[in-house]
N, C-alpha and C. Protein backbone atom coordinates (compact mmCIF):
# COMPACT_ATOMS: atom_id res chain seq x y z
N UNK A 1 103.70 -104.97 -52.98
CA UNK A 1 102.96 -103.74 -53.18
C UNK A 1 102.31 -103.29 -51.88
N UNK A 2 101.74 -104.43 -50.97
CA UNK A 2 101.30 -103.69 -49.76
C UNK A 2 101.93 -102.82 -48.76
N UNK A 3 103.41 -103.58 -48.55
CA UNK A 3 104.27 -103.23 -48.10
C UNK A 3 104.73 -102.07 -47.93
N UNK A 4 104.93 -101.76 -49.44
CA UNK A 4 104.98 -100.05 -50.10
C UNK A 4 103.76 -99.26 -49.47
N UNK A 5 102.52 -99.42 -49.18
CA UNK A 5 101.31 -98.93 -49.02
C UNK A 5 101.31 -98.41 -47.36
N UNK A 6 102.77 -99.68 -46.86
CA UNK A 6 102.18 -99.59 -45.13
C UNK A 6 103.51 -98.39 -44.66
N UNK A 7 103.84 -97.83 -45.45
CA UNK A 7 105.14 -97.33 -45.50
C UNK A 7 105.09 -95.52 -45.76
N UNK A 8 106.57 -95.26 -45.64
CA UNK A 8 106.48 -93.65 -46.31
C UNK A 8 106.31 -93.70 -47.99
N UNK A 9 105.89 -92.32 -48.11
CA UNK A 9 105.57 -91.80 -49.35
C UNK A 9 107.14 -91.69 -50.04
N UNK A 10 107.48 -92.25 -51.12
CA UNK A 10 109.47 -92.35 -51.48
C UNK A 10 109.11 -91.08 -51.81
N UNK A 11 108.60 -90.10 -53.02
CA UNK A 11 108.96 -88.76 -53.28
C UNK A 11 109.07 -87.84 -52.00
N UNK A 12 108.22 -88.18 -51.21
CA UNK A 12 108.03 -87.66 -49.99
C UNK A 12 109.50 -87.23 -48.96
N UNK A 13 110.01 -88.78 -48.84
CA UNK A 13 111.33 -89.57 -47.87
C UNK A 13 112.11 -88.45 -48.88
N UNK A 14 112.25 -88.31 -50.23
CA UNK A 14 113.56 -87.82 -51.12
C UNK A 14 113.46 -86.15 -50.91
N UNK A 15 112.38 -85.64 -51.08
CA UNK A 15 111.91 -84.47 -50.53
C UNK A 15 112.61 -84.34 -49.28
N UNK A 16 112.14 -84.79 -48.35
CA UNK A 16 113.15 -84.78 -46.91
C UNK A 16 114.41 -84.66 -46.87
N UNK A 17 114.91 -85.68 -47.49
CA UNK A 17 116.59 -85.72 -47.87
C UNK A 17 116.96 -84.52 -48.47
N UNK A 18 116.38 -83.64 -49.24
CA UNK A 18 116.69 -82.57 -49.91
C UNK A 18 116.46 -81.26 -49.32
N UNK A 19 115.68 -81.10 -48.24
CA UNK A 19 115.61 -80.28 -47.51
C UNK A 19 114.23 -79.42 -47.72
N UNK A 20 113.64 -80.39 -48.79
CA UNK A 20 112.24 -79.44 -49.40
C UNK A 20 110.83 -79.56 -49.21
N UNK A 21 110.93 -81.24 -48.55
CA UNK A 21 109.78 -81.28 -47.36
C UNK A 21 110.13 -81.23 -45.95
N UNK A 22 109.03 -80.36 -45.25
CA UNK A 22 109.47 -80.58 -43.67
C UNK A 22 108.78 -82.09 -43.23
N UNK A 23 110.10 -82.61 -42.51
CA UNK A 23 109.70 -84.20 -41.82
C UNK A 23 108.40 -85.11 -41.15
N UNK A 24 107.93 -83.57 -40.54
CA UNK A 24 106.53 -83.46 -40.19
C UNK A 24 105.35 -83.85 -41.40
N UNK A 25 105.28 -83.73 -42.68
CA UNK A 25 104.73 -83.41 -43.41
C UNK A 25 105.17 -84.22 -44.35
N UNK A 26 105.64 -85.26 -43.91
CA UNK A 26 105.87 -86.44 -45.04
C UNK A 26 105.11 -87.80 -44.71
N UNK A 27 104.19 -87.88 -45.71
CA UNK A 27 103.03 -88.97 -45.98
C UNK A 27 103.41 -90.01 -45.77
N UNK A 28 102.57 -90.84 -44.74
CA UNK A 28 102.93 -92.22 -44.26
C UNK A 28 101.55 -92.86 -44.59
N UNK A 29 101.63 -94.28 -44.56
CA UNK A 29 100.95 -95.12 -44.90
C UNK A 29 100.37 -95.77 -43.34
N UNK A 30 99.77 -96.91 -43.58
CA UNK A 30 99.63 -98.05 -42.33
C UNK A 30 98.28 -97.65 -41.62
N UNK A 31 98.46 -97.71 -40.29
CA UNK A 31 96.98 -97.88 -39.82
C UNK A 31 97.03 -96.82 -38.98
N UNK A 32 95.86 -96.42 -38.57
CA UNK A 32 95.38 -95.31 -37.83
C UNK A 32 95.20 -96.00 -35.99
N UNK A 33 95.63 -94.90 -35.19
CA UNK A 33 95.73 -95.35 -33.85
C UNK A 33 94.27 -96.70 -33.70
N UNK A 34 93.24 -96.70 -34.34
CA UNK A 34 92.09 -97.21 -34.34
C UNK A 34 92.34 -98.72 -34.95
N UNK A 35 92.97 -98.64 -35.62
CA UNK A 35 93.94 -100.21 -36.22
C UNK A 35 93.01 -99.96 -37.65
N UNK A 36 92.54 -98.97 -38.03
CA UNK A 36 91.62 -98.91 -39.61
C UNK A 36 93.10 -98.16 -40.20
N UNK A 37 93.19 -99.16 -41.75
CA UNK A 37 94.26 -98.64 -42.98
C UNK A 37 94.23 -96.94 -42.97
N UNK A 38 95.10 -96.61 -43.49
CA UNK A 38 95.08 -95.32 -43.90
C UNK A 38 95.60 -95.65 -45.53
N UNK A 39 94.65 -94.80 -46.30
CA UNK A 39 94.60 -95.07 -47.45
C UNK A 39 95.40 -93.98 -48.34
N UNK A 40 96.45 -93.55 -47.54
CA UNK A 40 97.15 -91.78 -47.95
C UNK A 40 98.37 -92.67 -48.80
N UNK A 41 99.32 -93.20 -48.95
CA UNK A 41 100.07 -94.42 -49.76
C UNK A 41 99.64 -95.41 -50.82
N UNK A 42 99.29 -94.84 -52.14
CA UNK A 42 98.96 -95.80 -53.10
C UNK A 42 100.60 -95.89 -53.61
N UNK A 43 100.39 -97.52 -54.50
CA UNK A 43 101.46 -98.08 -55.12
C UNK A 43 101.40 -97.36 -56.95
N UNK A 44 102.54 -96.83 -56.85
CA UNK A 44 102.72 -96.02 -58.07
C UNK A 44 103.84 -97.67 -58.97
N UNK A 45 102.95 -98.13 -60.02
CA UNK A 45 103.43 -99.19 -60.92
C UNK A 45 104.39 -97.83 -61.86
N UNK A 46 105.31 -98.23 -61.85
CA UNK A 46 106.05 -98.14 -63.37
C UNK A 46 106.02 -98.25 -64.39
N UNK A 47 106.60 -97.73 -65.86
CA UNK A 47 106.26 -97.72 -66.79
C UNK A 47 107.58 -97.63 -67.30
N UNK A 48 107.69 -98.69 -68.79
CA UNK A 48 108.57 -98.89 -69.43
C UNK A 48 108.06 -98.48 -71.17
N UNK A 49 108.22 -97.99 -71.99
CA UNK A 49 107.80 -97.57 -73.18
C UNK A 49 106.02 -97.75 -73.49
N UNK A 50 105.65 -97.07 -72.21
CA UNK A 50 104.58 -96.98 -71.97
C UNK A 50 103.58 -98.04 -71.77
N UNK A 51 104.41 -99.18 -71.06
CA UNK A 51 103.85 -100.55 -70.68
C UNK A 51 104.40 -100.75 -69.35
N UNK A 52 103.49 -101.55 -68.54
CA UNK A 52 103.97 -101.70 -67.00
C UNK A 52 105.51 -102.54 -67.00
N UNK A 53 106.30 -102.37 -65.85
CA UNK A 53 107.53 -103.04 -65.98
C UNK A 53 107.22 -104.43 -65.07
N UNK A 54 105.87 -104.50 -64.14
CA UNK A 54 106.04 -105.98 -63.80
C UNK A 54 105.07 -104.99 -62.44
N UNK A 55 104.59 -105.87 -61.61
CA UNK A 55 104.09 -105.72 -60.10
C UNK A 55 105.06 -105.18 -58.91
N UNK A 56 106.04 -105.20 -59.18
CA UNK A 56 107.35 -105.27 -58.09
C UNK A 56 108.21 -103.82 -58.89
N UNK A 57 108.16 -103.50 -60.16
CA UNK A 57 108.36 -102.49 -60.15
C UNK A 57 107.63 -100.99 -59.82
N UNK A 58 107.45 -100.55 -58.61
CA UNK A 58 107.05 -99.28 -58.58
C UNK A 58 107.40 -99.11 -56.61
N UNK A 59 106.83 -98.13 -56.64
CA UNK A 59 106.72 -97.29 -55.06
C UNK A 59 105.79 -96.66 -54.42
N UNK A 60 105.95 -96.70 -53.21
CA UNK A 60 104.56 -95.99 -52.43
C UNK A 60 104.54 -94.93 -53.30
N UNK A 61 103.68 -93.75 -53.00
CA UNK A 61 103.23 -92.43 -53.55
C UNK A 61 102.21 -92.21 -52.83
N UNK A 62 101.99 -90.92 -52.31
CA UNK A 62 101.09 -90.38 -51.26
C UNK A 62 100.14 -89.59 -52.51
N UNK A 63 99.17 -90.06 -52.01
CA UNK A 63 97.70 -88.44 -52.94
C UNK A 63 98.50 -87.98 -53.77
N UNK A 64 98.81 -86.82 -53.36
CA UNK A 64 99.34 -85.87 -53.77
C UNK A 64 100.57 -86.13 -55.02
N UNK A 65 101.43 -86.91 -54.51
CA UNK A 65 102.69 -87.09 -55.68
C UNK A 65 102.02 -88.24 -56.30
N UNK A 66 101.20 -88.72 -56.40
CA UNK A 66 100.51 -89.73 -57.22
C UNK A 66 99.91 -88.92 -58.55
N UNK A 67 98.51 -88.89 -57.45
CA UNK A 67 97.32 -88.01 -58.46
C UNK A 67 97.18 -86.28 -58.75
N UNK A 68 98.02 -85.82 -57.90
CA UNK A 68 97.95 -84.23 -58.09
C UNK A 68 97.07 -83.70 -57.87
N UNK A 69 96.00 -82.70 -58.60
CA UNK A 69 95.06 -82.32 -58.03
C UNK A 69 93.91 -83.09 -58.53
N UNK A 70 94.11 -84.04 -58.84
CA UNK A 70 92.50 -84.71 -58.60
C UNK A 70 92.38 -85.70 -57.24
N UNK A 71 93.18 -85.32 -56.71
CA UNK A 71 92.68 -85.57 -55.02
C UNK A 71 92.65 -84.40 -54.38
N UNK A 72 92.66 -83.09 -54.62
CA UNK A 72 92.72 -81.85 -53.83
C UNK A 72 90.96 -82.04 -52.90
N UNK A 73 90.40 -82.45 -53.09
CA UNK A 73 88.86 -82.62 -52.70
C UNK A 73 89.45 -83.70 -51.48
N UNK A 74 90.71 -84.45 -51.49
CA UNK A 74 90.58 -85.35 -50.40
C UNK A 74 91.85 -85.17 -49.62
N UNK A 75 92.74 -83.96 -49.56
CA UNK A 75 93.77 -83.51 -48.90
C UNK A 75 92.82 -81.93 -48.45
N UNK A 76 91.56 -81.56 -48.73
CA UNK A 76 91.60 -80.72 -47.88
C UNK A 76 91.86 -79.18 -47.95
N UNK A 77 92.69 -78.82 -48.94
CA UNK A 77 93.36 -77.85 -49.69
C UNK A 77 93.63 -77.22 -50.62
N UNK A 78 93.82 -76.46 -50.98
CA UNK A 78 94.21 -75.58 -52.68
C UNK A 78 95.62 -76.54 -53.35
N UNK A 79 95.26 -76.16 -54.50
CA UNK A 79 96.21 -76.69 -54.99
C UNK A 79 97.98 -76.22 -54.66
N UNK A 80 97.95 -75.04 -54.49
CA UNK A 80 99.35 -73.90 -54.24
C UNK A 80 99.55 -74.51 -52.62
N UNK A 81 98.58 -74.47 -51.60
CA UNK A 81 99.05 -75.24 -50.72
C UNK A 81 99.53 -76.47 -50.70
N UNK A 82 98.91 -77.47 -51.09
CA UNK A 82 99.47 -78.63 -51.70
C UNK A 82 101.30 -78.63 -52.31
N UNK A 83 100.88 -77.65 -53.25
CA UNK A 83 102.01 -77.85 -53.76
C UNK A 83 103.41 -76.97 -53.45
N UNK A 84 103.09 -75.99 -52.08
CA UNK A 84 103.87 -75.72 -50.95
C UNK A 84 104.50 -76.56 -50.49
N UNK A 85 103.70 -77.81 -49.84
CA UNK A 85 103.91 -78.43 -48.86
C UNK A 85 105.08 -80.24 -49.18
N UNK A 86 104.58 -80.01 -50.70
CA UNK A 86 104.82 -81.43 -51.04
C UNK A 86 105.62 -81.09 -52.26
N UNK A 87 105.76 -80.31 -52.79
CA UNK A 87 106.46 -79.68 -54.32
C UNK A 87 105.47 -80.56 -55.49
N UNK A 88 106.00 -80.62 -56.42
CA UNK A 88 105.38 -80.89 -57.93
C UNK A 88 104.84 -82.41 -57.81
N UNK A 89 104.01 -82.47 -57.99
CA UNK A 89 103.29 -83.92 -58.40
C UNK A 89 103.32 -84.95 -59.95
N UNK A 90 103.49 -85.83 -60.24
CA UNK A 90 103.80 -87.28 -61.23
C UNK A 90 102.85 -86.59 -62.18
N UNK A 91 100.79 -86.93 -61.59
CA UNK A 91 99.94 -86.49 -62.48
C UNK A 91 100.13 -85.27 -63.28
N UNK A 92 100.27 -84.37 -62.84
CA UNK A 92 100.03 -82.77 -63.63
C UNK A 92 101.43 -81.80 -63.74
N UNK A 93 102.69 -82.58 -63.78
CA UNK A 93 103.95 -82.23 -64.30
C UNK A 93 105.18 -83.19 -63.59
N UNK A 94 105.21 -84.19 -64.83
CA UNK A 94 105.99 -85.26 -64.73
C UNK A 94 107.31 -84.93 -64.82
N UNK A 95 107.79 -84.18 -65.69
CA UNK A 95 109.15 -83.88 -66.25
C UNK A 95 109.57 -82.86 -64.72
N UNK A 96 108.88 -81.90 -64.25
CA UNK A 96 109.30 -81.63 -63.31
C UNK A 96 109.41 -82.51 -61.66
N UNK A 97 108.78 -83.53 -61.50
CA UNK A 97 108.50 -84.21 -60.81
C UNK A 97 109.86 -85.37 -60.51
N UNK A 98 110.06 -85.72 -61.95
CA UNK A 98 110.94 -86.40 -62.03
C UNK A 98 112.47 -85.47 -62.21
N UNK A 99 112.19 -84.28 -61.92
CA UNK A 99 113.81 -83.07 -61.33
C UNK A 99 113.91 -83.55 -60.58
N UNK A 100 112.65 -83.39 -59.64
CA UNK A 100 112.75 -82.67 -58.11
C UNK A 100 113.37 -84.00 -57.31
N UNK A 101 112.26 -85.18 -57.41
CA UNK A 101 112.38 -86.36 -57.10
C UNK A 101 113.22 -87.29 -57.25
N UNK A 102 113.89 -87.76 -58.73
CA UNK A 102 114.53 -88.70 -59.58
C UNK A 102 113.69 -89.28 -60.20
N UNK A 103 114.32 -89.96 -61.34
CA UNK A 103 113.40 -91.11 -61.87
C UNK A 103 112.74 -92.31 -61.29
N UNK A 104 112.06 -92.46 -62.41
CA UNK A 104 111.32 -93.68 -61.83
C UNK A 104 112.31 -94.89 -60.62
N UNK A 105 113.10 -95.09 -61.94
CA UNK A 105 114.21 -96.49 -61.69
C UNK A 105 114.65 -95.87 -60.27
N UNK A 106 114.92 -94.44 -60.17
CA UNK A 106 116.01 -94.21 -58.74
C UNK A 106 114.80 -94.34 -57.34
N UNK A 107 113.43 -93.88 -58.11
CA UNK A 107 112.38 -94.25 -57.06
C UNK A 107 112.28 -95.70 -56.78
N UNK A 108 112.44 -96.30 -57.49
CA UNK A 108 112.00 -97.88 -57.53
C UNK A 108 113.51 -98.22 -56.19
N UNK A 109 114.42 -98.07 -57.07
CA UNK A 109 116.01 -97.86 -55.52
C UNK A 109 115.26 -97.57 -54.09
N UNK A 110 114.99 -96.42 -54.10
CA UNK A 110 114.71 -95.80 -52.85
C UNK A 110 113.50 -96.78 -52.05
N UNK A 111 112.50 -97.06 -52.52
CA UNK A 111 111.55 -97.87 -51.95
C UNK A 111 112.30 -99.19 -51.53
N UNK A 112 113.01 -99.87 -52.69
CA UNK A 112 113.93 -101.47 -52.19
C UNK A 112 114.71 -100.92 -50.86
N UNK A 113 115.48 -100.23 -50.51
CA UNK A 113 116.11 -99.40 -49.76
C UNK A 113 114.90 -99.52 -48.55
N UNK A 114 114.32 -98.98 -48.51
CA UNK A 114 112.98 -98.66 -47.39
C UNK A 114 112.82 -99.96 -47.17
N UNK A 115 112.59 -101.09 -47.94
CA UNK A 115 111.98 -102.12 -47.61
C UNK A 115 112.77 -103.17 -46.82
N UNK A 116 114.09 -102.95 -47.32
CA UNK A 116 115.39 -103.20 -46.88
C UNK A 116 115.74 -103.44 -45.29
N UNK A 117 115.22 -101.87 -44.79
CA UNK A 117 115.76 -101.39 -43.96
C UNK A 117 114.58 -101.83 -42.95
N UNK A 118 113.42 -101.85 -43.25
CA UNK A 118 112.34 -102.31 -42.33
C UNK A 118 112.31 -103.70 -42.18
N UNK A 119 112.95 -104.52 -43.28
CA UNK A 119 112.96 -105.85 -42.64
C UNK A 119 113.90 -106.23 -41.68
N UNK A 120 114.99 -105.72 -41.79
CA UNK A 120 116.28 -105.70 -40.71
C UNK A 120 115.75 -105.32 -39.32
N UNK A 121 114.86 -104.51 -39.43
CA UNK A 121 114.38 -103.75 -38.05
C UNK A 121 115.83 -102.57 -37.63
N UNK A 122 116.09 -102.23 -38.87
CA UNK A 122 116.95 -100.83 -39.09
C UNK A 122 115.63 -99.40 -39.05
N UNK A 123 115.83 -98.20 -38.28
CA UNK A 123 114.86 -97.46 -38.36
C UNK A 123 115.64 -96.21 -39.56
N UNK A 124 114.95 -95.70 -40.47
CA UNK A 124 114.99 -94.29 -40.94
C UNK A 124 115.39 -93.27 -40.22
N UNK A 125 116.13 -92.49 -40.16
CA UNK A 125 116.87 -91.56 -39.40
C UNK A 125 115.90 -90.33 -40.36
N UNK A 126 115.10 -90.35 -41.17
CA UNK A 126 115.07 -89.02 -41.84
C UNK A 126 113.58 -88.36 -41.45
N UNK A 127 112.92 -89.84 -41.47
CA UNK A 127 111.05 -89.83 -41.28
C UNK A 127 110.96 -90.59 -40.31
């Protein structure tokens, strides 16, 4: 789970791939030039018939594709900007979230993938 935390935002990375976030503007995790966390990457747990699927199932998630606008007080912004910049958020429209993005399971892919690729010391070509 930390791992996920020190990392990109996956709706974020898939956004990119799709052409609907700019690269610039995709939420990263890890530490600040100062070596203090940056706390913009929470671990989004999964859900299976409305019960967690385990610790290891889920993915980073930035503010925004996490909590939606009940972090707008800590991104700074309106909600329409927000949701310019980053498209639809998990909290406050799931069914669209999970269009834009994929499902859970294909998020849960995409993060193993990320994690994959950073242990190899393979870099992301996208972020």
């Amino acid at each position: 789970m930390e791992a996920c935390k020190t990392r990109v935002c996956i709706p974020c990375l898939v956004g990119v791939q799709l052409g609907l976030i700019d690269p610039a503007h995709a939420v990263r995790g890890g530490d600040d030039d100062d070596g203090m966390p940056l706390p913009m990457v929470t671990y989004q747990h999964c859900k299976s018939g409305n019960l967690r699927m385990g610790h290891l199932d889920g993915y980073g998630c930035c503010l925004w594709h996490h909590f939606g606008t009940q972090q707008l007080h800590a991104l700074g912004m309106s909600k329409e900007e927000a949701r310019a910049r980053w498209g639809p958020n998990l909290h406050d429209n799931g069914r669209e979230f999970r269009e834009t993005f994929g499902t859970e399971l294909e998020l849960i892919e995409v993060q193993a993938f990320v994690l994959q690729q950073s242990a190899t010391g393979d870099r992301l070509s996208a972020v």
